[in-house]
C-alpha atoms as a PDB file:
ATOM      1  CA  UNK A   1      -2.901 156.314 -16.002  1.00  0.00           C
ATOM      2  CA  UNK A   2       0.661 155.240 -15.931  1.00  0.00           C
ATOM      3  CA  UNK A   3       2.146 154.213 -12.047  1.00  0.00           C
ATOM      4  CA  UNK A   4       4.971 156.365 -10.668  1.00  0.00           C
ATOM      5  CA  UNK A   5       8.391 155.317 -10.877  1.00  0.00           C
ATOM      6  CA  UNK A   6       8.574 154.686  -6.642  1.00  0.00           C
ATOM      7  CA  UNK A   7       5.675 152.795  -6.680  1.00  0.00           C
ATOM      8  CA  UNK A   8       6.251 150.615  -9.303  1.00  0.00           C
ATOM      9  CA  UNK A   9       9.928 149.790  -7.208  1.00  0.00           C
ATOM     10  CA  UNK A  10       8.109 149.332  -4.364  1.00  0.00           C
ATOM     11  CA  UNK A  11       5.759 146.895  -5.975  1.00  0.00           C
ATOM     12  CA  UNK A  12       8.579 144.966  -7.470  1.00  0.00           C
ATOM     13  CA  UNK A  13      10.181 144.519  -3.965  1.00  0.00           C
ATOM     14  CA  UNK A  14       7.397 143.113  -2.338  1.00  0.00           C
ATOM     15  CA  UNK A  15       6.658 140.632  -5.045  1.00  0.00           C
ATOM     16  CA  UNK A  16      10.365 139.476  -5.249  1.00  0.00           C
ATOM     17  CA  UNK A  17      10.217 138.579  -1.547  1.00  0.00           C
ATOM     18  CA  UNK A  18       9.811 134.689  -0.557  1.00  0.00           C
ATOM     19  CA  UNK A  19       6.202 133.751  -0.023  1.00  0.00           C
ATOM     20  CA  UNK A  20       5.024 132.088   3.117  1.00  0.00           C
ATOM     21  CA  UNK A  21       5.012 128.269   2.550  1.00  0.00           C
ATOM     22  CA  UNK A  22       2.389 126.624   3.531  1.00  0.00           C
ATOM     23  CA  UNK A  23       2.381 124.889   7.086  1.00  0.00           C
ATOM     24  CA  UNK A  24       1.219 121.814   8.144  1.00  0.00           C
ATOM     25  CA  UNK A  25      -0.507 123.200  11.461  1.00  0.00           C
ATOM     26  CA  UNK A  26       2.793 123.229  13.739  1.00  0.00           C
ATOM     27  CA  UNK A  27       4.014 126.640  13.219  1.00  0.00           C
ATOM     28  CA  UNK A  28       3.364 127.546  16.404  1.00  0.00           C
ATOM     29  CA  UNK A  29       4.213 124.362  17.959  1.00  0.00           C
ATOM     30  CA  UNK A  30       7.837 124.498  16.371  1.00  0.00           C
ATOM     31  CA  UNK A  31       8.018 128.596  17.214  1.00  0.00           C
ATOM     32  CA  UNK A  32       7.563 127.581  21.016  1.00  0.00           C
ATOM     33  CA  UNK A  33      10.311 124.924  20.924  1.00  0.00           C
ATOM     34  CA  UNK A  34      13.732 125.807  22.850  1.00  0.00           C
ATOM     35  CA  UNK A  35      16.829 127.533  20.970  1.00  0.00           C
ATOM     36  CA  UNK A  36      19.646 124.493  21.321  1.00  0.00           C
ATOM     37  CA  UNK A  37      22.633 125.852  23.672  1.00  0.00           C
ATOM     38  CA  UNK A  38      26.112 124.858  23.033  1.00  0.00           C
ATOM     39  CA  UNK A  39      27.274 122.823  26.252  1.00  0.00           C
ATOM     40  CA  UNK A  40      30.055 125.024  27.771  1.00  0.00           C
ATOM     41  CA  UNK A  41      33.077 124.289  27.343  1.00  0.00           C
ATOM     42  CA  UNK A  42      34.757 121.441  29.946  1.00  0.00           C
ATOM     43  CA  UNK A  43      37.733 122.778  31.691  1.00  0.00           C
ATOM     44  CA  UNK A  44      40.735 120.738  30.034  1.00  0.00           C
ATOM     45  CA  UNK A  45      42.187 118.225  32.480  1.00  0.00           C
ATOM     46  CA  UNK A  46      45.800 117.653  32.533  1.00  0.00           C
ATOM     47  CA  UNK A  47      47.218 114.143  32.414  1.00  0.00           C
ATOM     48  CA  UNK A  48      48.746 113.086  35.737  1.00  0.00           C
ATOM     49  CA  UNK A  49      52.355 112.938  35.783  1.00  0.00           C
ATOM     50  CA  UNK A  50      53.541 109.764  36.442  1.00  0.00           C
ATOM     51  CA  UNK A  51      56.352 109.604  39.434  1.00  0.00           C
ATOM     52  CA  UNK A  52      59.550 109.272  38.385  1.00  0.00           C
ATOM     53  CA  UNK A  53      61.195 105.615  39.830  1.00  0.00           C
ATOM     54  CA  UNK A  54      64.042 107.083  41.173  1.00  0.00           C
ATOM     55  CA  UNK A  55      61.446 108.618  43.543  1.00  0.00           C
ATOM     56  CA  UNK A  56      60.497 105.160  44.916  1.00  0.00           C
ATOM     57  CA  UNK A  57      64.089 105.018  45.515  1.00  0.00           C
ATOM     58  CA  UNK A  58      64.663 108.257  46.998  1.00  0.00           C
ATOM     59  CA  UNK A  59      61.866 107.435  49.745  1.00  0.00           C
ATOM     60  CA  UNK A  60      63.263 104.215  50.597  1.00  0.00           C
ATOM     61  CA  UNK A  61      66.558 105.306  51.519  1.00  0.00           C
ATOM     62  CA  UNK A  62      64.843 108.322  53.709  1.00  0.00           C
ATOM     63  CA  UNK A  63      63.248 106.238  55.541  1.00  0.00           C
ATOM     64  CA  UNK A  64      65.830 103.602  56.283  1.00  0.00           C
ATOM     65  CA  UNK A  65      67.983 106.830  56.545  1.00  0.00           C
ATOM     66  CA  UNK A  66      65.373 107.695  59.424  1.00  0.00           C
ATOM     67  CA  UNK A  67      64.780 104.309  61.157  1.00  0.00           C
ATOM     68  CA  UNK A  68      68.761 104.146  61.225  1.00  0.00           C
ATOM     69  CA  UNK A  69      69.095 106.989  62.784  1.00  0.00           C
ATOM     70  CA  UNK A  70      65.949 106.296  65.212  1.00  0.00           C
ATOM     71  CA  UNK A  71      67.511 102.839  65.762  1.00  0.00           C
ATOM     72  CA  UNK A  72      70.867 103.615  66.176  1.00  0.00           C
ATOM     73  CA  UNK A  73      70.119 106.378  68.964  1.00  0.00           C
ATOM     74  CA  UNK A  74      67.437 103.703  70.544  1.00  0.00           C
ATOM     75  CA  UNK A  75      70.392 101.326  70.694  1.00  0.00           C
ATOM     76  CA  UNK A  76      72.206 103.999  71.931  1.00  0.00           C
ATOM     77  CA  UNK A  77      70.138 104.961  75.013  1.00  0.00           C
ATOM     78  CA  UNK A  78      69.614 101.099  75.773  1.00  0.00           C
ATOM     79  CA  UNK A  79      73.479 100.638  75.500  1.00  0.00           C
ATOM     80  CA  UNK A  80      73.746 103.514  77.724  1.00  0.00           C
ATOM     81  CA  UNK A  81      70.570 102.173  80.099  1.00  0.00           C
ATOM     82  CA  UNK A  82      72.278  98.425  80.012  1.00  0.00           C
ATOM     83  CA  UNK A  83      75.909 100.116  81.201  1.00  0.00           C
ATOM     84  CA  UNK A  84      74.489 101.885  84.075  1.00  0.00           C
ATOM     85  CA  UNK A  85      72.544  98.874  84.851  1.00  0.00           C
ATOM     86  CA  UNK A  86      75.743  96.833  84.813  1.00  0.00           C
ATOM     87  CA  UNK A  87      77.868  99.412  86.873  1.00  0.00           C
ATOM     88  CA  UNK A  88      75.167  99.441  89.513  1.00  0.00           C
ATOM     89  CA  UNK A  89      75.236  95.664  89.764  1.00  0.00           C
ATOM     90  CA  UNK A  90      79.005  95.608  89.882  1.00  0.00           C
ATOM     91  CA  UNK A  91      78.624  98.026  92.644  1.00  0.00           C
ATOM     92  CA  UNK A  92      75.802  96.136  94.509  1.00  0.00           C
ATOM     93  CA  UNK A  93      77.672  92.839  93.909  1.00  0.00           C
ATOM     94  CA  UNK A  94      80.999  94.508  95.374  1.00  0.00           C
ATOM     95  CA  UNK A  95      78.733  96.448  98.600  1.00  0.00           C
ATOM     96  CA  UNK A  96      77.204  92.166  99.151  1.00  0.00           C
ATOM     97  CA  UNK A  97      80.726  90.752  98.926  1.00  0.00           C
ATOM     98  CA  UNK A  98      81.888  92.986 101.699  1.00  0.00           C
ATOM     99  CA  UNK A  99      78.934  92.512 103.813  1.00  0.00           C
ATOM    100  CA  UNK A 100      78.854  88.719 103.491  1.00  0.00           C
ATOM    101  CA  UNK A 101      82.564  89.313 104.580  1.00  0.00           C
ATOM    102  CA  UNK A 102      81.817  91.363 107.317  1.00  0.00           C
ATOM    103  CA  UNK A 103      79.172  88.784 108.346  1.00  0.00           C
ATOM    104  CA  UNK A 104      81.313  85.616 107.690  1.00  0.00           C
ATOM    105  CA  UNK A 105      83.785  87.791 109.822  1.00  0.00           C
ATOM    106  CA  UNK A 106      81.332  88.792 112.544  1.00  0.00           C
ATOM    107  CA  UNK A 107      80.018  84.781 112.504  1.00  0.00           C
ATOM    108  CA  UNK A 108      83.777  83.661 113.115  1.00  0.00           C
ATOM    109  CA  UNK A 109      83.763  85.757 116.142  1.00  0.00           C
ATOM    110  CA  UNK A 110      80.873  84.859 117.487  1.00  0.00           C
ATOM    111  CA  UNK A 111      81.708  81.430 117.205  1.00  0.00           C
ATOM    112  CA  UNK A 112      85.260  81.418 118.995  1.00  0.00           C
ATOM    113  CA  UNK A 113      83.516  84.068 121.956  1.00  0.00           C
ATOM    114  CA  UNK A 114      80.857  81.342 122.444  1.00  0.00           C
ATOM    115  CA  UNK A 115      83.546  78.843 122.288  1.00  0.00           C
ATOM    116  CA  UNK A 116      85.784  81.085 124.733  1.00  0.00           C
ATOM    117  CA  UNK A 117      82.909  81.734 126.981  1.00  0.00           C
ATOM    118  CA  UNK A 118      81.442  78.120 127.037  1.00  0.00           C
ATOM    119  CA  UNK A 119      85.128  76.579 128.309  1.00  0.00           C
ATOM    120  CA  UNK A 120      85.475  79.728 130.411  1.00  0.00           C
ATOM    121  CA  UNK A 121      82.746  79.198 132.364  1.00  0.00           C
ATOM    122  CA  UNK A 122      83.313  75.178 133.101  1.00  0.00           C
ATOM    123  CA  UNK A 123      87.115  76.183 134.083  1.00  0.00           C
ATOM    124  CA  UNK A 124      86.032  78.818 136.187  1.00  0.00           C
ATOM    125  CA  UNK A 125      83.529  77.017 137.946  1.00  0.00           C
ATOM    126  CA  UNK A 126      86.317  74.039 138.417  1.00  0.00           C
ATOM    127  CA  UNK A 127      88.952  76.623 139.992  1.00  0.00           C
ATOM    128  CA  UNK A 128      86.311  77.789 142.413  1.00  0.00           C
ATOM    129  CA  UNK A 129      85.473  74.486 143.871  1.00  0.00           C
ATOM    130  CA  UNK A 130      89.438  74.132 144.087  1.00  0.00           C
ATOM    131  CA  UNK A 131      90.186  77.019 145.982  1.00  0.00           C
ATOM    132  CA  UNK A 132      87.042  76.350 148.039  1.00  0.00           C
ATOM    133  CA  UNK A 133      88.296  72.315 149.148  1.00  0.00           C
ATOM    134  CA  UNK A 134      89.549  71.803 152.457  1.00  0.00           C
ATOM    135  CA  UNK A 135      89.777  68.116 152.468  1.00  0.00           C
ATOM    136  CA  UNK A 136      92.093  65.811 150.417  1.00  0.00           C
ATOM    137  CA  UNK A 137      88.597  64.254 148.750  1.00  0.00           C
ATOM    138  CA  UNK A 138      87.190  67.631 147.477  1.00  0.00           C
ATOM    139  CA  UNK A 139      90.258  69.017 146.559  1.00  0.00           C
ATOM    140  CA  UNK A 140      91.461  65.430 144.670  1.00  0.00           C
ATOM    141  CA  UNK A 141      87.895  65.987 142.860  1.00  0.00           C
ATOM    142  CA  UNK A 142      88.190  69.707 141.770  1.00  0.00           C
ATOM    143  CA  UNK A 143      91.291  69.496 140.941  1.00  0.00           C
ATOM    144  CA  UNK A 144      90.661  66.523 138.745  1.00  0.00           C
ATOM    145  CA  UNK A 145      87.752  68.295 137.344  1.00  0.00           C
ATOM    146  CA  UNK A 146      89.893  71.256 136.725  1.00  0.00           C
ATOM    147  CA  UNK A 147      92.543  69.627 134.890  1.00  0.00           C
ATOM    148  CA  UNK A 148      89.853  67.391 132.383  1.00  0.00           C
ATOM    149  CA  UNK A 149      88.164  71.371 131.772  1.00  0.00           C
ATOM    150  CA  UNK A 150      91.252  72.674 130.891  1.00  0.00           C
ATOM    151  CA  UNK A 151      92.485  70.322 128.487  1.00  0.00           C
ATOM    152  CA  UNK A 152      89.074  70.074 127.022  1.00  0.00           C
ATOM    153  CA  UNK A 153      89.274  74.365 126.410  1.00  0.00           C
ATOM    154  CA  UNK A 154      92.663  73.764 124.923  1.00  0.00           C
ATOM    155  CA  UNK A 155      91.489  71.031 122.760  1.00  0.00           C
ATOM    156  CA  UNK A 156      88.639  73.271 121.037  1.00  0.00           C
ATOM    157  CA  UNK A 157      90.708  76.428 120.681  1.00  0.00           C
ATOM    158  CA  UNK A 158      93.250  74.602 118.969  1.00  0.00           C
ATOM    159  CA  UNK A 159      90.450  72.940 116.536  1.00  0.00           C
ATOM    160  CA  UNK A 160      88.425  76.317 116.711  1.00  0.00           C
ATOM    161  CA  UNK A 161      89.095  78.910 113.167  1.00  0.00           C
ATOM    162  CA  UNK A 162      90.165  82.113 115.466  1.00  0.00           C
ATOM    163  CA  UNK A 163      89.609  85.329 113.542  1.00  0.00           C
ATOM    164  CA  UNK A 164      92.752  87.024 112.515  1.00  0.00           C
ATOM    165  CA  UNK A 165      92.485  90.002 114.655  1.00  0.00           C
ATOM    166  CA  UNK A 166      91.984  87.873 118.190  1.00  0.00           C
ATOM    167  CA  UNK A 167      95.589  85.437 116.831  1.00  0.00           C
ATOM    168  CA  UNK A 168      97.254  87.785 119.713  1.00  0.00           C
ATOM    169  CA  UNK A 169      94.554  86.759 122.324  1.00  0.00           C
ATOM    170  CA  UNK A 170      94.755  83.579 121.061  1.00  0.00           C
ATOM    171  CA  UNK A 171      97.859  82.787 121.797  1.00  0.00           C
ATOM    172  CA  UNK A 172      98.373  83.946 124.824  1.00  0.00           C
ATOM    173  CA  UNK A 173      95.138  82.131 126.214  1.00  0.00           C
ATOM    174  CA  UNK A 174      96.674  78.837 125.092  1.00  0.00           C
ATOM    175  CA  UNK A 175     100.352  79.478 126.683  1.00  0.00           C
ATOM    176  CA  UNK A 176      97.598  80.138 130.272  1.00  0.00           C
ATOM    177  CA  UNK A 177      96.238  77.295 129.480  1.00  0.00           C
ATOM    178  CA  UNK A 178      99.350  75.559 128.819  1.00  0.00           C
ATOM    179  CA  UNK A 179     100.486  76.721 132.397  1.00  0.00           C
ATOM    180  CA  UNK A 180      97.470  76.187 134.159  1.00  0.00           C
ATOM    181  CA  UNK A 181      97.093  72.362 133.084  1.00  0.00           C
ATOM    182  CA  UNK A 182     100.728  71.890 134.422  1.00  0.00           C
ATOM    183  CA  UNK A 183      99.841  73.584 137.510  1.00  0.00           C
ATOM    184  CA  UNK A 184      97.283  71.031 138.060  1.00  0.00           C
ATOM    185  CA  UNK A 185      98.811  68.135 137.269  1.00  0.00           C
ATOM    186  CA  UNK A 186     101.698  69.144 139.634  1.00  0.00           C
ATOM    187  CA  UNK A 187      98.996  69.892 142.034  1.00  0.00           C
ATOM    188  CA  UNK A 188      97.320  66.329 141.125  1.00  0.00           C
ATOM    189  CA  UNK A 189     100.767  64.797 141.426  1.00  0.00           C
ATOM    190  CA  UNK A 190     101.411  66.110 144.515  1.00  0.00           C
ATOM    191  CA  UNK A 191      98.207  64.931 146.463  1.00  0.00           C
ATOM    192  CA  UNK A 192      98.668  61.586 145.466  1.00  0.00           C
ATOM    193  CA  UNK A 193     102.520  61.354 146.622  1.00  0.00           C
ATOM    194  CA  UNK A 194     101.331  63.249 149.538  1.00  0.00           C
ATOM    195  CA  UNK A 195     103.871  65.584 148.528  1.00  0.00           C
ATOM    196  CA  UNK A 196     103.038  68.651 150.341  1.00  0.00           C
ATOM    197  CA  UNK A 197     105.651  71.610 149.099  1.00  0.00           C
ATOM    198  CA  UNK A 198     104.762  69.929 145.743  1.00  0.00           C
ATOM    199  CA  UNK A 199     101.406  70.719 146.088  1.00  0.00           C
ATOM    200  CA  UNK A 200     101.916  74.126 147.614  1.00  0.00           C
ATOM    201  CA  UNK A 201     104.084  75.038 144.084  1.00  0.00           C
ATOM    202  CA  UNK A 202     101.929  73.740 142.206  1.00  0.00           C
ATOM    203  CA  UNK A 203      98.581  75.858 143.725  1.00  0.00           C
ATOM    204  CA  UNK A 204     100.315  78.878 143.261  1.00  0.00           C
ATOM    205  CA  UNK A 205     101.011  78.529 139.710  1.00  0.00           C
ATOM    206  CA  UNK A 206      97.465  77.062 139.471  1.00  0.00           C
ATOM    207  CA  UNK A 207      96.739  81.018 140.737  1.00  0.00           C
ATOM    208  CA  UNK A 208      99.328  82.339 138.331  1.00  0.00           C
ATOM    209  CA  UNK A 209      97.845  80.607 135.162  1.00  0.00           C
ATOM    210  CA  UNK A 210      94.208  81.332 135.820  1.00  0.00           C
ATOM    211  CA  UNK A 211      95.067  85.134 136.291  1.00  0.00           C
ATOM    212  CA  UNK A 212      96.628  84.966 132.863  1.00  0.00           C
ATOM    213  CA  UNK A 213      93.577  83.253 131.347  1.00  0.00           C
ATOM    214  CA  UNK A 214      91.238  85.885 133.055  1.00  0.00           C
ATOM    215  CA  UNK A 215      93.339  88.409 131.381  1.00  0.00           C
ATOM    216  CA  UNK A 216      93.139  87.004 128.053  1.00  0.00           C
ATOM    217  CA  UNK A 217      89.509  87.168 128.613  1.00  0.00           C
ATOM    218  CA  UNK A 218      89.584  90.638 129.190  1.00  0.00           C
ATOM    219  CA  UNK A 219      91.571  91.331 126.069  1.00  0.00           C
ATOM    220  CA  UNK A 220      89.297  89.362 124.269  1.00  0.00           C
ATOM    221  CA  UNK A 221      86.430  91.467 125.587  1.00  0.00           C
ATOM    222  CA  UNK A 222      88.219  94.492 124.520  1.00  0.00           C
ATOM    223  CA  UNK A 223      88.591  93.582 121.031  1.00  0.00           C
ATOM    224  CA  UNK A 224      84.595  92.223 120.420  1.00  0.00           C
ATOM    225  CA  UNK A 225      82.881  95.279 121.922  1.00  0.00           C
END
């Protein structure tokens, strides 16, 4: 019995397809190994650009540009800091002169009142015992001692540094004493030539003289209050 036409195909196909080759016992073993992946792809890096040099350049000169400017204003203040400094020393400097002035000043006046007051008081003292003797002994002796205080007082104010504003005072307290140191030596004169209108003159313008020396104190008083 002859085989269809189909079935003879069919029979051809499945002898034309490969056999199964013999294994070696590690079918399975290589079936259950893993499928290789392809590693995935590594993103691409770019190459870093390299800084241009006139960059280098560029920064340098900003920041010197910078610290100039940051410099120059610091000098700036400072210079500004330094000329107050110097104006308020300047003014200090002036505000001591004029109080070592005023001191010097005040000092110099001082110094002549104590002067002044010092002779004063010794002349004074001498014209009281004078007007107080009623003997030729006591009054000999006062008026002695009267006539060695004056010309002592003289002496000093003439040696003394009188402060411009008392040169007024001044003077007239040495043309008293001027007259007053006459005045006694008349009077002086007078005792001893037992002159007695002589000494009679003479006491009065012993009176005269120390009234003009008690007013000179009293314009000096006036002008160091």
């Amino acid at each position: 019995m002859s085989i269809s036409p189909e079935l003879e195909y069919i029979a051809a196909v499945a002898i034309t397809e490969a056999p199964v080759e013999p294994t070696n016992g590690h079918v399975a073993e290589l079936a259950t190994l893993p499928i290789p992946v392809a590693p995935a792809p590594q993103p691409e890096v770019k190459a870093k650009r390299g800084r241009p040099s006139w960059l280098a350049s560029a920064s340098v000169g900003v920041v010197a540009l910078f610290a100039t400017g940051t410099l120059g204003y610091t000098l700036y203040t400072t210079s500004q800091h330094r000329d107050a400094t110097q104006r308020q020393l300047a003014a200090t400097q002036a505000t001591l002169t004029a109080a070592q002035s005023d001191a010097a000043k005040r000092k110099l006046t001082a110094d002549y009142v104590t002067l002044y007051t010092a002779d004063s008081g010794k002349v004074q003292l001498d014209y009281q015992n004078f007007v107080a003797c009623n003997n030729f002994g006591s009054c000999r002796t006062s008026s002695q001692d009267l006539l060695n205080d004056l010309q002592a007082f003289q002496s000093d104010r003439k040696t003394a540094k009188v402060p411009s504003d008392l040169a007024g005072v001044d003077a007239d307290l040495g043309d008293a004493l001027s007259a007053a140191i006459a005045a006694t030596q008349q009077v002086i004169t007078a005792m001893d030539s037992d002159d007695l209108n002589k000494f009679k003159d003479g006491e009065r313008k012993v009176d005269a003289a120390m009234l003009n020396i008690a007013k000179a104190q009293v314009a000096l008083g006036n002008h160091v209050k």
